[in-house]
C-alpha atoms as a PDB file:
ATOM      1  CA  UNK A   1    -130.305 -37.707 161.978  1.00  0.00           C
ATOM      2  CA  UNK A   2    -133.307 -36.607 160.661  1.00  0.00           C
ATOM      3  CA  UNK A   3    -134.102 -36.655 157.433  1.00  0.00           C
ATOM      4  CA  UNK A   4    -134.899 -32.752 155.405  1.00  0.00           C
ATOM      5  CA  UNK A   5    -138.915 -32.699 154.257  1.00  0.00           C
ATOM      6  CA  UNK A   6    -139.109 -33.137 150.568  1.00  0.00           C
ATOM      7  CA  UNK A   7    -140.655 -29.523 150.414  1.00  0.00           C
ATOM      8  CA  UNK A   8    -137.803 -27.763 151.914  1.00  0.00           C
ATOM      9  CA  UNK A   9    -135.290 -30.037 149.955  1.00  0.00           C
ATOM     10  CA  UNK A  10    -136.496 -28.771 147.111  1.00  0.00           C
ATOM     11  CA  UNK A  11    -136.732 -25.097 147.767  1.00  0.00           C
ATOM     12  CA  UNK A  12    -133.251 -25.457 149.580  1.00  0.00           C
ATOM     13  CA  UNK A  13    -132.056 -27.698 146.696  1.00  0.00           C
ATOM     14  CA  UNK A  14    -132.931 -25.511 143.665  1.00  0.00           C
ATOM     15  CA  UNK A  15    -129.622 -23.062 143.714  1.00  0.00           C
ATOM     16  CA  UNK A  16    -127.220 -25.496 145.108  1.00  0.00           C
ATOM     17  CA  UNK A  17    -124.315 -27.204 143.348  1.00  0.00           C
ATOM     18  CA  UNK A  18    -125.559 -31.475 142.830  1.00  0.00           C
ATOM     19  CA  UNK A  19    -123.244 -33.655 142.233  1.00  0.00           C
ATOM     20  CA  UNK A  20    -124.673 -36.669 139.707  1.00  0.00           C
ATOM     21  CA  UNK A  21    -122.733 -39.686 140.045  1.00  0.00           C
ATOM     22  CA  UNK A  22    -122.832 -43.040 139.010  1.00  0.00           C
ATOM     23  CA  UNK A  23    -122.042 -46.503 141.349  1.00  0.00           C
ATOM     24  CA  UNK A  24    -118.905 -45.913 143.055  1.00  0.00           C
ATOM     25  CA  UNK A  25    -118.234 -42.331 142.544  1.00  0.00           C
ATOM     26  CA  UNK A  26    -116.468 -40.828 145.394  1.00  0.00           C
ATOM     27  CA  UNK A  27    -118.504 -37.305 146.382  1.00  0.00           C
ATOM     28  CA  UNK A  28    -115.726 -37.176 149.186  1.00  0.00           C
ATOM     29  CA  UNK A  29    -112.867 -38.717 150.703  1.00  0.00           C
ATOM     30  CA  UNK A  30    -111.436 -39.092 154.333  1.00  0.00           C
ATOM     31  CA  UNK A  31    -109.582 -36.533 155.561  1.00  0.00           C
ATOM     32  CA  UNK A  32    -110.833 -34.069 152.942  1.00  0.00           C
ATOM     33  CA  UNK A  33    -112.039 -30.683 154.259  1.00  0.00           C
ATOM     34  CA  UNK A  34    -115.189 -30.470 155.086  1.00  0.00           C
ATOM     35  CA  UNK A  35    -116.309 -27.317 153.164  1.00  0.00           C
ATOM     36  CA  UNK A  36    -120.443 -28.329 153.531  1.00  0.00           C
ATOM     37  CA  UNK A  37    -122.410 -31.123 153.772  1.00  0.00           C
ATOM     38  CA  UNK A  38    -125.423 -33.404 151.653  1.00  0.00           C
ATOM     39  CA  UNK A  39    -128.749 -34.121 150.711  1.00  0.00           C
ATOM     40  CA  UNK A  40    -129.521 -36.927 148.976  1.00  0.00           C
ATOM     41  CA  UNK A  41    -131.985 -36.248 146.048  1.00  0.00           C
ATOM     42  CA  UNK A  42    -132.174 -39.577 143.968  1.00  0.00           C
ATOM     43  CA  UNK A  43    -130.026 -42.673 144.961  1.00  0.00           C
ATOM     44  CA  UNK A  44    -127.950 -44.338 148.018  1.00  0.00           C
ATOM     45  CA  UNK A  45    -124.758 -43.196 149.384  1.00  0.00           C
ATOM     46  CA  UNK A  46    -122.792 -45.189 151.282  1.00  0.00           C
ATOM     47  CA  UNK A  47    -119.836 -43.427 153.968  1.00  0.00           C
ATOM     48  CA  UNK A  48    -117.089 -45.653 155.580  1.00  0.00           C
ATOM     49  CA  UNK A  49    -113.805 -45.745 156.337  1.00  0.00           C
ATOM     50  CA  UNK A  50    -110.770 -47.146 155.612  1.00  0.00           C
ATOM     51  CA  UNK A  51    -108.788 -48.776 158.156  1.00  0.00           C
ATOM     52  CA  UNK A  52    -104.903 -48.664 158.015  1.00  0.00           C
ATOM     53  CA  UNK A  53    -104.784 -52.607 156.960  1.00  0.00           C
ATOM     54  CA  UNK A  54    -107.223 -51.230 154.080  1.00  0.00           C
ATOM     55  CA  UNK A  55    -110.105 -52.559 155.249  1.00  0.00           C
ATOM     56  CA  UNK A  56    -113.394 -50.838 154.708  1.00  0.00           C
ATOM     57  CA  UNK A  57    -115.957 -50.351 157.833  1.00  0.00           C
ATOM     58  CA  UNK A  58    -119.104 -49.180 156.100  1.00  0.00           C
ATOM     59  CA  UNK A  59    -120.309 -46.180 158.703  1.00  0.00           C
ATOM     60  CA  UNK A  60    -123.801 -45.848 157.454  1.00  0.00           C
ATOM     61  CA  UNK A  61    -125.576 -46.085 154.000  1.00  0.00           C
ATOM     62  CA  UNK A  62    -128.173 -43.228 153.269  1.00  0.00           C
ATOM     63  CA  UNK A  63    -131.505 -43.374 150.695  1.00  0.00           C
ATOM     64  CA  UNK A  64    -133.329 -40.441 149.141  1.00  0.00           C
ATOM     65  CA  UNK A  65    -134.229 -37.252 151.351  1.00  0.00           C
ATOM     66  CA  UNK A  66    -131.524 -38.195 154.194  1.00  0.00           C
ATOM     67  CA  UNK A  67    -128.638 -35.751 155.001  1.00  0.00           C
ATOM     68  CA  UNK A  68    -125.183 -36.250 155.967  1.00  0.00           C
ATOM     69  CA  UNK A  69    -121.922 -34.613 156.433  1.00  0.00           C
ATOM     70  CA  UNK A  70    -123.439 -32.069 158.617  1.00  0.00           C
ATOM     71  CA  UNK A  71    -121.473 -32.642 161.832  1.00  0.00           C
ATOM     72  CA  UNK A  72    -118.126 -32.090 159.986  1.00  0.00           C
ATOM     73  CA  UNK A  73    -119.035 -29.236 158.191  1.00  0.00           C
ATOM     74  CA  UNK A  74    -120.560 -27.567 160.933  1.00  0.00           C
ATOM     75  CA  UNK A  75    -117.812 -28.367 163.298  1.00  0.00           C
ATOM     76  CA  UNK A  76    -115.305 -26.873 160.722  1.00  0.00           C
ATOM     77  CA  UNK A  77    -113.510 -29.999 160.352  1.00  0.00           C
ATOM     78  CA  UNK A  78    -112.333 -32.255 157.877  1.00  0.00           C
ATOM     79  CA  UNK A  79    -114.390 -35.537 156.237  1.00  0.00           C
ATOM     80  CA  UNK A  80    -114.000 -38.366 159.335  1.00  0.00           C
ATOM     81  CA  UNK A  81    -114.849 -40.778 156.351  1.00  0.00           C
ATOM     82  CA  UNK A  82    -115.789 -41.236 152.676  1.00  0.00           C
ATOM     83  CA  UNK A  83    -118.598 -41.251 150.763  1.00  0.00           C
ATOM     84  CA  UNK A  84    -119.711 -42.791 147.225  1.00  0.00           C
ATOM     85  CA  UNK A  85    -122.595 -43.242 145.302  1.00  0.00           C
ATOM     86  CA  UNK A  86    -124.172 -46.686 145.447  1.00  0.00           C
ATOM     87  CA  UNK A  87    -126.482 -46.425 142.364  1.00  0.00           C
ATOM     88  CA  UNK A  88    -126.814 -43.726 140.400  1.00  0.00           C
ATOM     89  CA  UNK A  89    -127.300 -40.882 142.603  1.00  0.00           C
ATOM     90  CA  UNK A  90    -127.950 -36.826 142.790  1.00  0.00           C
ATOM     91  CA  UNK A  91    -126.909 -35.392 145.679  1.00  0.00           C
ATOM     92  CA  UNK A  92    -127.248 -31.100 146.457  1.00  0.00           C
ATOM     93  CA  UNK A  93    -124.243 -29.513 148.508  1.00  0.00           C
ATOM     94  CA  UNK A  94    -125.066 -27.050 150.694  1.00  0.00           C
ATOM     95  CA  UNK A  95    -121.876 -24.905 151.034  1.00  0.00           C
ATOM     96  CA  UNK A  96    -120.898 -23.501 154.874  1.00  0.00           C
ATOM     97  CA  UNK A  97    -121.931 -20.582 155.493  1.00  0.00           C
ATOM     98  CA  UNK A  98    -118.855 -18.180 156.976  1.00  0.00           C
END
């Protein structure tokens, strides 16, 4: 994925919902619909899943500037995995469009 350029995350950004969190905060959980997707302003996010035995496959961590979530949203389907916050964190949702 490529990451959004700091100027357009910021125009973008500016009348879009964040969600501040702290380490561990869920932003989303598997299975959830998938109503938009992220940008990560300030922080890391980490998205995994959780396997039936309750062990946790980490999918991908993301830093500052990346994106994520888009797939689902776009696709109109639900979150394949979770997210939290791991460090304090702002993170903009962009709401689908429909």
């Amino acid at each position: 994925m490529t990451p959004v350029p700091p100027g357009l995350q910021l125009t973008l950004s500016a009348d879009c919902p964040n969600f501040g969190g702290h380490y561990s905060d869920l932003i989303f959980t598997q299975g959830q619909p998938a109503t938009g997707f992220f940008v990560i302003k300030m922080g890391r996010v980490k998205v995994f899943q959780i396997s039936t035995t309750g062990r946790e496959q980490i999918l991908h961590i993301f830093d500052s500037g990346d994106n994520f979530a888009e797939v689902a949203a776009m696709d109109g389907q639900c979150f394949p995995a979770s997210a939290t916050a791991l460090e304090p964190a702002t993170v903009a949702f962009f709401p689908e469009l429909r």
